[in-house]
PDB file of N, CA and C in Angstrom:
ATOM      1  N   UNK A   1      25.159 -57.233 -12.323  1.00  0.00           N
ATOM      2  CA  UNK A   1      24.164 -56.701 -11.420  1.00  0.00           C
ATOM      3  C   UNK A   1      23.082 -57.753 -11.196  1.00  0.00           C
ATOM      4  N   UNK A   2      22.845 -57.864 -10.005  1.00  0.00           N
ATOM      5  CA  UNK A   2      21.557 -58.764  -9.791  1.00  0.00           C
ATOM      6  C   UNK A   2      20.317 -58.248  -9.336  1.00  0.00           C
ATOM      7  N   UNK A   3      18.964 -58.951  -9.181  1.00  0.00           N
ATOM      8  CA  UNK A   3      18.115 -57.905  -8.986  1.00  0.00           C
ATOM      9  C   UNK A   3      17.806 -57.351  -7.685  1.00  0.00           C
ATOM     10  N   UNK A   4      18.799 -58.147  -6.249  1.00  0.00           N
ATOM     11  CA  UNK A   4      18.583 -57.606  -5.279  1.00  0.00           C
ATOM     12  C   UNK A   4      19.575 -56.027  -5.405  1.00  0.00           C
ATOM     13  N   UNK A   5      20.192 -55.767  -6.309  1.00  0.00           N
ATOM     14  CA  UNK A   5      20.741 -54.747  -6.713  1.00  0.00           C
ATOM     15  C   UNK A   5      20.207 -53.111  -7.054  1.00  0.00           C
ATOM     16  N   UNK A   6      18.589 -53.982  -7.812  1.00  0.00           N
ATOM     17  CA  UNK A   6      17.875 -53.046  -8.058  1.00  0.00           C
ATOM     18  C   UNK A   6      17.007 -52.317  -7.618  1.00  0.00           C
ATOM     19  N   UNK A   7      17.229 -50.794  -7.480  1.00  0.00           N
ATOM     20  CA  UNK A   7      15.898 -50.134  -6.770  1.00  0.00           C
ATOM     21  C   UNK A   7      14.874 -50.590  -7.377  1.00  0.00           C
ATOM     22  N   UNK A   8      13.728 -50.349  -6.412  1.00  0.00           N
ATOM     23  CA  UNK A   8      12.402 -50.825  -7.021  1.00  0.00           C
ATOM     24  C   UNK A   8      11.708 -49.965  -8.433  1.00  0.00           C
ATOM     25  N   UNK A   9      12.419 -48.430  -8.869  1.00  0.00           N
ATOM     26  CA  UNK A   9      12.039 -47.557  -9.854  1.00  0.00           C
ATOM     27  C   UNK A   9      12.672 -48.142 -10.407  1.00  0.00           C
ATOM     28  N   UNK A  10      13.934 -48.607 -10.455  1.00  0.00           N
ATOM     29  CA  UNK A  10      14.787 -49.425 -11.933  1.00  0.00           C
ATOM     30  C   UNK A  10      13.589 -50.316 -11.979  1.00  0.00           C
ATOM     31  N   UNK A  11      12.992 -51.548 -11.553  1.00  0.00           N
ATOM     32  CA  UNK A  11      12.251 -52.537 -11.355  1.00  0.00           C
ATOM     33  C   UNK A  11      11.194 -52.355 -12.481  1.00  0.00           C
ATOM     34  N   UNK A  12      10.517 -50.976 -11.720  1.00  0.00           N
ATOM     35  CA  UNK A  12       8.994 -50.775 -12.515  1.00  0.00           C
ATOM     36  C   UNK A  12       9.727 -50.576 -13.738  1.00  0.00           C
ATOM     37  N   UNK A  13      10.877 -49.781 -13.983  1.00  0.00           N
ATOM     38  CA  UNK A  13      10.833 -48.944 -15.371  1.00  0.00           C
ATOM     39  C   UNK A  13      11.458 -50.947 -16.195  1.00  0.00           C
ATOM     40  N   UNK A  14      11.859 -51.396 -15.866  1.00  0.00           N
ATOM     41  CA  UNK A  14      12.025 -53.159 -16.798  1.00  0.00           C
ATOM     42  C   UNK A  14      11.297 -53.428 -17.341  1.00  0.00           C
ATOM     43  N   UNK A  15      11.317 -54.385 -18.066  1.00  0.00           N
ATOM     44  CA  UNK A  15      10.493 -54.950 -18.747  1.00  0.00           C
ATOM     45  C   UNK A  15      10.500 -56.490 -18.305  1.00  0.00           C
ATOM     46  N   UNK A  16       9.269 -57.077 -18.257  1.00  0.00           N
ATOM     47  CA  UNK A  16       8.996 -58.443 -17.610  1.00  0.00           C
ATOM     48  C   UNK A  16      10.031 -59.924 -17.675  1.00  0.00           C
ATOM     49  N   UNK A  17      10.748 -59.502 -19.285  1.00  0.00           N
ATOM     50  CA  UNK A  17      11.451 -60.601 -19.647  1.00  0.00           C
ATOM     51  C   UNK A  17      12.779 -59.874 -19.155  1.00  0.00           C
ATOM     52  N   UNK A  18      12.868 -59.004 -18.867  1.00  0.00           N
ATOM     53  CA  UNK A  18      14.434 -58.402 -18.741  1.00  0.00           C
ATOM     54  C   UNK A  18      14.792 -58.914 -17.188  1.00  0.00           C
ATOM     55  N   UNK A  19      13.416 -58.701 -16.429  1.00  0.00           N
ATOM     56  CA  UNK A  19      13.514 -59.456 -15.128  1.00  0.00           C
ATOM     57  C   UNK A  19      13.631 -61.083 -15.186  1.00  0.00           C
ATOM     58  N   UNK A  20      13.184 -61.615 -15.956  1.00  0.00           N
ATOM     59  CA  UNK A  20      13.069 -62.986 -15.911  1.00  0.00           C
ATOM     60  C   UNK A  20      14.560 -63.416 -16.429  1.00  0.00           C
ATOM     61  N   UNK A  21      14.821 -62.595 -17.616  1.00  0.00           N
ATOM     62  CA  UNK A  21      16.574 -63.396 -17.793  1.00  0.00           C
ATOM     63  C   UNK A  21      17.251 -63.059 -16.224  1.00  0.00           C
ATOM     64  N   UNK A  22      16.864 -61.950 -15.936  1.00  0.00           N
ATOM     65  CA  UNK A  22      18.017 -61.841 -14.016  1.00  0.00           C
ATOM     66  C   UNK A  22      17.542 -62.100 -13.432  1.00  0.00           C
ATOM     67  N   UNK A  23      16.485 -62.480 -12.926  1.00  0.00           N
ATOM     68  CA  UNK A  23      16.186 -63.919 -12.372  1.00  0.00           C
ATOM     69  C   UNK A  23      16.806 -65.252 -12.566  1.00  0.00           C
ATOM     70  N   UNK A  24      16.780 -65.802 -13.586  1.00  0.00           N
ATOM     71  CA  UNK A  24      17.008 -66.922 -13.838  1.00  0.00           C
ATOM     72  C   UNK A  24      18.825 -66.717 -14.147  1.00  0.00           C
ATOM     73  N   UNK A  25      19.509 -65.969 -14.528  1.00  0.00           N
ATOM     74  CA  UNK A  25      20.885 -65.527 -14.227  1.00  0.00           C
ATOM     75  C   UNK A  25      21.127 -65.894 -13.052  1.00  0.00           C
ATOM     76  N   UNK A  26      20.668 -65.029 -11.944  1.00  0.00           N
ATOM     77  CA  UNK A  26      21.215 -65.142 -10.377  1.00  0.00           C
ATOM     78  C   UNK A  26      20.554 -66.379  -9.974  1.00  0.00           C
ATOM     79  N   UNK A  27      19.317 -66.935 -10.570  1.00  0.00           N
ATOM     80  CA  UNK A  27      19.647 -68.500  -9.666  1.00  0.00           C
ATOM     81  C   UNK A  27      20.077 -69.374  -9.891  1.00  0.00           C
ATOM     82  N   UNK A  28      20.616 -69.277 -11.368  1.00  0.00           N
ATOM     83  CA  UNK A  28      21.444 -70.043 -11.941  1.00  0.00           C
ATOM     84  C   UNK A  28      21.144 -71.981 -12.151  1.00  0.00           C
ATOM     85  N   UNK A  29      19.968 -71.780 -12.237  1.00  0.00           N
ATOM     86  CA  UNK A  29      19.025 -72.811 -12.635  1.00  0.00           C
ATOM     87  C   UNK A  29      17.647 -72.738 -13.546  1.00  0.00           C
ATOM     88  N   UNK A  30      17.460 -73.573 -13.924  1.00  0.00           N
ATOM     89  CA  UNK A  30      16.115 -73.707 -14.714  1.00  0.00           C
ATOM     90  C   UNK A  30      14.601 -73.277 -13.681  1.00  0.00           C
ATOM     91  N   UNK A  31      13.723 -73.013 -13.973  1.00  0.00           N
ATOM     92  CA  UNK A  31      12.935 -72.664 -13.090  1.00  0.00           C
ATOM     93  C   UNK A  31      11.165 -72.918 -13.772  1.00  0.00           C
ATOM     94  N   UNK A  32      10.418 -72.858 -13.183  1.00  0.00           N
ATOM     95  CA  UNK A  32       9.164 -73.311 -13.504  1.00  0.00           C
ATOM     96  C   UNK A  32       8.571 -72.262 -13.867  1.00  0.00           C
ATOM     97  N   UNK A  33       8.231 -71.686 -15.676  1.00  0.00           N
ATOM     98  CA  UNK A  33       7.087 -70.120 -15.512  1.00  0.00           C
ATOM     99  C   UNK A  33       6.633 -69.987 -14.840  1.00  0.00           C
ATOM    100  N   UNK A  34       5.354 -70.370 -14.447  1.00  0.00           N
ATOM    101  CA  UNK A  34       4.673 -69.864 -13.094  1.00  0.00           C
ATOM    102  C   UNK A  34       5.176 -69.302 -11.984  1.00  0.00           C
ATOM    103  N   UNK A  35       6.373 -69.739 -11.522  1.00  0.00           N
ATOM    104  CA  UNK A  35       6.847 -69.268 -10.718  1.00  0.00           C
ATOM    105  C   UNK A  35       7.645 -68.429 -10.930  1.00  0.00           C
ATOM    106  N   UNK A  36       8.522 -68.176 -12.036  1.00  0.00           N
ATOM    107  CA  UNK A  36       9.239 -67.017 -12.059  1.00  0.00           C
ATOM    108  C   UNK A  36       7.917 -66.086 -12.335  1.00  0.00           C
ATOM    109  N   UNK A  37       6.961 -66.206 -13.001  1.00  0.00           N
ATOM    110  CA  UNK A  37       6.157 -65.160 -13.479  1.00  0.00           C
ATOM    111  C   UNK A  37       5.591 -64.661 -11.710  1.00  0.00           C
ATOM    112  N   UNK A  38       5.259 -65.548 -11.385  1.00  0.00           N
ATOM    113  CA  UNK A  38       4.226 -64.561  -9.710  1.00  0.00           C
ATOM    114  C   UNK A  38       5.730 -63.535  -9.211  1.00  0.00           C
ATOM    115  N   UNK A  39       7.166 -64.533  -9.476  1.00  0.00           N
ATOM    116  CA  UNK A  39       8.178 -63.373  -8.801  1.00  0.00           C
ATOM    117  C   UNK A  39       8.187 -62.149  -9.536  1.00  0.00           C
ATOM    118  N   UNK A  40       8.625 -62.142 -10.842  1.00  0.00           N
ATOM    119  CA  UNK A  40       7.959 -61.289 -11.618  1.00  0.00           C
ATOM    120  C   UNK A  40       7.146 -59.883 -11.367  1.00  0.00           C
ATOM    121  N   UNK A  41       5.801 -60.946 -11.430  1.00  0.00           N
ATOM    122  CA  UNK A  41       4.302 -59.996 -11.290  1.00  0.00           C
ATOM    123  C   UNK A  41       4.891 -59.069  -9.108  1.00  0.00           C
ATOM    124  N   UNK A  42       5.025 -59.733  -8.830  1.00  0.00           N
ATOM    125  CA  UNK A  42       5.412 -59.647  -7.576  1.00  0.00           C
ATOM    126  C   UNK A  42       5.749 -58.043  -7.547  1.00  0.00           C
ATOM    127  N   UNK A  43       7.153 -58.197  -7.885  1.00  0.00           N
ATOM    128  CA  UNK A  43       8.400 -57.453  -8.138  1.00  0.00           C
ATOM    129  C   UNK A  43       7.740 -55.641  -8.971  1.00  0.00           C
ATOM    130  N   UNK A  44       7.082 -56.219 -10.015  1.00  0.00           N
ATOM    131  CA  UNK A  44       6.464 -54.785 -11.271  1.00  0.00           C
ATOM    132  C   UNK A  44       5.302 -54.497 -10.579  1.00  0.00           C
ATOM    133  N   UNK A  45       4.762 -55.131  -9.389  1.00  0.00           N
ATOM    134  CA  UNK A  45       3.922 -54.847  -8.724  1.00  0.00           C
ATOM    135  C   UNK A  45       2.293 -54.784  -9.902  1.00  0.00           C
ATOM    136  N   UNK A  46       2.460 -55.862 -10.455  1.00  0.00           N
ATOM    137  CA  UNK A  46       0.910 -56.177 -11.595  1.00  0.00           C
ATOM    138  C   UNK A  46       0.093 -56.192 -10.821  1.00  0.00           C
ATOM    139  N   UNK A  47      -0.952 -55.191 -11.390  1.00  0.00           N
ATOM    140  CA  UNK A  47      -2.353 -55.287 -11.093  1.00  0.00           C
ATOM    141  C   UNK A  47      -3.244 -56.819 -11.213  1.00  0.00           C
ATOM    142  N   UNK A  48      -3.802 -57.347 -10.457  1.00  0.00           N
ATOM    143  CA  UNK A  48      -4.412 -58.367 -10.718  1.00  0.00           C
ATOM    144  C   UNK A  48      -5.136 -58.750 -11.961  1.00  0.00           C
ATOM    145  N   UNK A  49      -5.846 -57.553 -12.319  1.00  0.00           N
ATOM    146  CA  UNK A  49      -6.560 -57.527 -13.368  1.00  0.00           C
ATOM    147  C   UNK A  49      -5.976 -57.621 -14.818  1.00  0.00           C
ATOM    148  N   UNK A  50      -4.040 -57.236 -14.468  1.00  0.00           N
ATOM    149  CA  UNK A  50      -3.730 -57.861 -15.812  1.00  0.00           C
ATOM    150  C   UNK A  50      -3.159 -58.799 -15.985  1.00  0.00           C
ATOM    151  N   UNK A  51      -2.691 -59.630 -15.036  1.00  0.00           N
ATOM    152  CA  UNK A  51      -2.003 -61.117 -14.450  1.00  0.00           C
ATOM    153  C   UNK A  51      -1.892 -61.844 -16.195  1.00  0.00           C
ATOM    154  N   UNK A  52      -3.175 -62.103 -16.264  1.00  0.00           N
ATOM    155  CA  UNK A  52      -3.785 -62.776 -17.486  1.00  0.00           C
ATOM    156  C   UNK A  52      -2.446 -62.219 -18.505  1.00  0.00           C
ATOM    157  N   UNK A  53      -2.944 -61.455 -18.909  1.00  0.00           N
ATOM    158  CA  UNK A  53      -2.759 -60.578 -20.278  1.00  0.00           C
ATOM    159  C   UNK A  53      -0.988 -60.317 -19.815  1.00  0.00           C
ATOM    160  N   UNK A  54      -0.756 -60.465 -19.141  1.00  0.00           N
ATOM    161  CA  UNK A  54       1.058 -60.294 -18.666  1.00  0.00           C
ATOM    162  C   UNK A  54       1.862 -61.295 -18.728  1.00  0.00           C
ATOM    163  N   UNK A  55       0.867 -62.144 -17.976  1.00  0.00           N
ATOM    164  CA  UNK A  55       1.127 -64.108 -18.483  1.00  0.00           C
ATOM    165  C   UNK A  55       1.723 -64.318 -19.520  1.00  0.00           C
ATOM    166  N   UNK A  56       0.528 -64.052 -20.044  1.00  0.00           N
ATOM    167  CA  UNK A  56       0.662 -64.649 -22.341  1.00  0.00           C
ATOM    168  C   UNK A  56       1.518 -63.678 -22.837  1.00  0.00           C
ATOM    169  N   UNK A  57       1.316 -62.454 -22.478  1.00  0.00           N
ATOM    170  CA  UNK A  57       2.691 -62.009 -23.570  1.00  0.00           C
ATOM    171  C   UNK A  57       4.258 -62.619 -23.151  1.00  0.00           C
ATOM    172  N   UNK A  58       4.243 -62.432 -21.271  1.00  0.00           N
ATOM    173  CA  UNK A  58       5.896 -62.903 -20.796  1.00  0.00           C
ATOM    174  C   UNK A  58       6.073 -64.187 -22.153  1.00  0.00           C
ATOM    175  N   UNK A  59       4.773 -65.122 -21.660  1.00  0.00           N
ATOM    176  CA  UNK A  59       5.294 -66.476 -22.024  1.00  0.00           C
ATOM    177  C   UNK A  59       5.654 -66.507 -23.839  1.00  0.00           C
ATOM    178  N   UNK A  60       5.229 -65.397 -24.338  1.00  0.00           N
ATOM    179  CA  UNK A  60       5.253 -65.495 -25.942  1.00  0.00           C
ATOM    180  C   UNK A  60       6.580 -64.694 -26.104  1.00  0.00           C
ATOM    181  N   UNK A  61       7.137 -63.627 -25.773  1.00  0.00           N
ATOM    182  CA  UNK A  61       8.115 -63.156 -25.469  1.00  0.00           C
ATOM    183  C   UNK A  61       9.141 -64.279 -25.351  1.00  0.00           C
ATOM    184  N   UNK A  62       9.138 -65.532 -24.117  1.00  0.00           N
ATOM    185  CA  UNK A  62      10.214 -66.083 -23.557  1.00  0.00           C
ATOM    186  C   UNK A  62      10.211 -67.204 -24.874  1.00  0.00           C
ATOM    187  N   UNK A  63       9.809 -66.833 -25.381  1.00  0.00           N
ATOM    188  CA  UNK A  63       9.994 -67.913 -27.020  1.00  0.00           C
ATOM    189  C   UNK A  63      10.253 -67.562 -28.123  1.00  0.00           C
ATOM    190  N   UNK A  64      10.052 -66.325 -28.185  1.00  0.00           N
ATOM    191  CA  UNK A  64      10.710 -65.787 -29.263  1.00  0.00           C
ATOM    192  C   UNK A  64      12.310 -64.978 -28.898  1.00  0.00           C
ATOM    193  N   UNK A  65      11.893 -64.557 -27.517  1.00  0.00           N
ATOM    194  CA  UNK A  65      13.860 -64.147 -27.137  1.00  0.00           C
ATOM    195  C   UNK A  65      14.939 -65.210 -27.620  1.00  0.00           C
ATOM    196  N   UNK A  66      16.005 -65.143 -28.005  1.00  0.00           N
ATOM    197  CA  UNK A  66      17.135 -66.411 -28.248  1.00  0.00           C
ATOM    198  C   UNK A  66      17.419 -66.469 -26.924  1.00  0.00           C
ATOM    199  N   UNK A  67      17.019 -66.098 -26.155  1.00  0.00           N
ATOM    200  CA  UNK A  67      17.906 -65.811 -24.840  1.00  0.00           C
ATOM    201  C   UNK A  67      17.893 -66.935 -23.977  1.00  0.00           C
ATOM    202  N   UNK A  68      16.366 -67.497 -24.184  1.00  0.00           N
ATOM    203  CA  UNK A  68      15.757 -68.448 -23.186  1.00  0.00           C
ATOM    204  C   UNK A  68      15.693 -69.645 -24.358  1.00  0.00           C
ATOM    205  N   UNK A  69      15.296 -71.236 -23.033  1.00  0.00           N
ATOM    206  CA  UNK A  69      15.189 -72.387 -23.414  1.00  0.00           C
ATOM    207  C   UNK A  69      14.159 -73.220 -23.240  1.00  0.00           C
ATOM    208  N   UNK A  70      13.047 -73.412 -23.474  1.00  0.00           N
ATOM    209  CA  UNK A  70      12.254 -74.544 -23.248  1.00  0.00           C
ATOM    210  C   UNK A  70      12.636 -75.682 -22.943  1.00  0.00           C
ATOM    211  N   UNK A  71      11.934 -75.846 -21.520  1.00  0.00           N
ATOM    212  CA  UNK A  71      13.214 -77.429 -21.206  1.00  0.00           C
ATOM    213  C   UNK A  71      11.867 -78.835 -20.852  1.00  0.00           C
ATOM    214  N   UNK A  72      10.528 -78.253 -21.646  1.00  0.00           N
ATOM    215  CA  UNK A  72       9.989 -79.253 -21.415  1.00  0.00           C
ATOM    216  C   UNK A  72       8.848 -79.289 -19.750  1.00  0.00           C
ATOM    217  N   UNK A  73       7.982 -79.693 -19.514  1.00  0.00           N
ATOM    218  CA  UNK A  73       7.120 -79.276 -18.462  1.00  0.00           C
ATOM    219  C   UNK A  73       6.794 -77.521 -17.921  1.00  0.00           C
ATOM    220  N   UNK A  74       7.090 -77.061 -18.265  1.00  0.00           N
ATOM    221  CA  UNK A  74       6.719 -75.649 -18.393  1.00  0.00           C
ATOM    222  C   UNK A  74       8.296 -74.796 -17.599  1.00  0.00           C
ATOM    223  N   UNK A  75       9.072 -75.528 -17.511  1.00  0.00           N
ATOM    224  CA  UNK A  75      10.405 -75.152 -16.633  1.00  0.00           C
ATOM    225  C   UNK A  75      11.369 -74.593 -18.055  1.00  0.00           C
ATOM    226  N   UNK A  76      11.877 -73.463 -17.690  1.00  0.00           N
ATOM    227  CA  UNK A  76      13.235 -72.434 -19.089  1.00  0.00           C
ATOM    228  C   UNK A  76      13.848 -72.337 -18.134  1.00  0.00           C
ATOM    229  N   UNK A  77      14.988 -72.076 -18.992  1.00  0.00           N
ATOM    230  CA  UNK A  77      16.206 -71.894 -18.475  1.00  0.00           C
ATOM    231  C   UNK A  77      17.208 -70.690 -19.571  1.00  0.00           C
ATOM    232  N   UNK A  78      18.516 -70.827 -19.531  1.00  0.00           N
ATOM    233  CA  UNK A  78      18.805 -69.747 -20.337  1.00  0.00           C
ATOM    234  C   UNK A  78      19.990 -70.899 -21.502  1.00  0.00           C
ATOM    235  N   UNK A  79      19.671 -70.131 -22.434  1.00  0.00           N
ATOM    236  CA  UNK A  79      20.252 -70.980 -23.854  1.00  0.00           C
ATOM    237  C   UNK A  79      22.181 -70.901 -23.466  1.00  0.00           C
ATOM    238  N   UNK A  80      22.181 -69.894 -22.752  1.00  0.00           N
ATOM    239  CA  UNK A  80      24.201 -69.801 -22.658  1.00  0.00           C
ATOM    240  C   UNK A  80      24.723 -71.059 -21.224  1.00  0.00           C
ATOM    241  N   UNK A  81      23.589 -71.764 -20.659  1.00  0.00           N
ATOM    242  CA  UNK A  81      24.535 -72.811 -19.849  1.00  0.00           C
ATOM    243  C   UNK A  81      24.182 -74.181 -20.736  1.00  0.00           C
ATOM    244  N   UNK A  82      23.350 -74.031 -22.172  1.00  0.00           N
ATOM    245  CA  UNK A  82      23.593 -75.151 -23.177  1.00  0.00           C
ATOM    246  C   UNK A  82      24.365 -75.328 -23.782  1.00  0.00           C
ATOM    247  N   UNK A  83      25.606 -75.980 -24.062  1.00  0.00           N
ATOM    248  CA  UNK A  83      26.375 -76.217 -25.017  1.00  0.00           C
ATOM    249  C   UNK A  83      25.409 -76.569 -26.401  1.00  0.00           C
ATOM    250  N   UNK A  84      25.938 -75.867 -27.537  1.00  0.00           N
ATOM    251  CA  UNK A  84      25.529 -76.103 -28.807  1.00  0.00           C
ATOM    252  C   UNK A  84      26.278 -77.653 -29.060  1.00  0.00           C
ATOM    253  N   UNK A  85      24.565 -78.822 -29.718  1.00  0.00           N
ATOM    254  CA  UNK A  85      24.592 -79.691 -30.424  1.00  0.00           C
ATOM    255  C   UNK A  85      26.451 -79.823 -31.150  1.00  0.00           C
ATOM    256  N   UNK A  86      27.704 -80.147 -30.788  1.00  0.00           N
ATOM    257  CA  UNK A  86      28.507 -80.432 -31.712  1.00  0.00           C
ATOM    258  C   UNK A  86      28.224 -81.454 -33.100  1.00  0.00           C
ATOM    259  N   UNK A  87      27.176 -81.912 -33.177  1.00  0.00           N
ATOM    260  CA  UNK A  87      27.040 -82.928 -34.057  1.00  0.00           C
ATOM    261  C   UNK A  87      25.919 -82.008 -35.143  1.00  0.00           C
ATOM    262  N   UNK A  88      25.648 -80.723 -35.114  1.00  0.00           N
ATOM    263  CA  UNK A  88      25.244 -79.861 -35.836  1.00  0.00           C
ATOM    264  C   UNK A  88      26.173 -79.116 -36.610  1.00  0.00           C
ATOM    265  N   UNK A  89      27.512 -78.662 -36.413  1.00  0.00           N
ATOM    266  CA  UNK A  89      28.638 -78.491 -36.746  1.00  0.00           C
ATOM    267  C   UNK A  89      29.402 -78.925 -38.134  1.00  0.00           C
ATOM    268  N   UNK A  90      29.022 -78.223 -38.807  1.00  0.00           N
ATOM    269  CA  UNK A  90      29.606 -78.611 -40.238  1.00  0.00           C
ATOM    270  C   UNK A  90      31.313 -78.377 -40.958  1.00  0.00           C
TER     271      UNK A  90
END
């Protein structure tokens, strides 16, 4: 399922990172927080007033999920189009 899939009540009832892994699923690239977050905020329809406070948790969330990857300049991606280190492999 992708998220042009989703009614907008599936949407609200998500959760911020649940949108951001299908996001970044269907574009099937790495992408810049900021910008997935305004699609995001967009989408759950965030109040301005909690932008802030929606920010910092997505972004603390997208680091503790295994799901996602830090790829360096503020751009994630998802950990399953990384091949695991073979030279970690015992």
């Amino acid at each position: 399922m992708t998220i042009k899939e989703l009614s907008n009540d599936e949407i609200l009832e998500m959760s911020a990172v649940e949108i951001s892994y299908m996001m970044l699923k269907d574009k099937n690239n790495p992408a810049e927080f900021h910008t997935f977050f305004n699609d995001v905020a967009d989408l759950k329809k965030i109040p301005k007033s909690q932008l802030d406070d929606r920010r910092t948790k997505l972004f603390t969330t997208l680091n503790i999920d295994g799901r996602f990857v830090h790829l360096g300049n503020n751009h994630w991606g998802l950990k399953e189009w990384y091949p695991v280190d073979k030279s970690m492999k015992i």
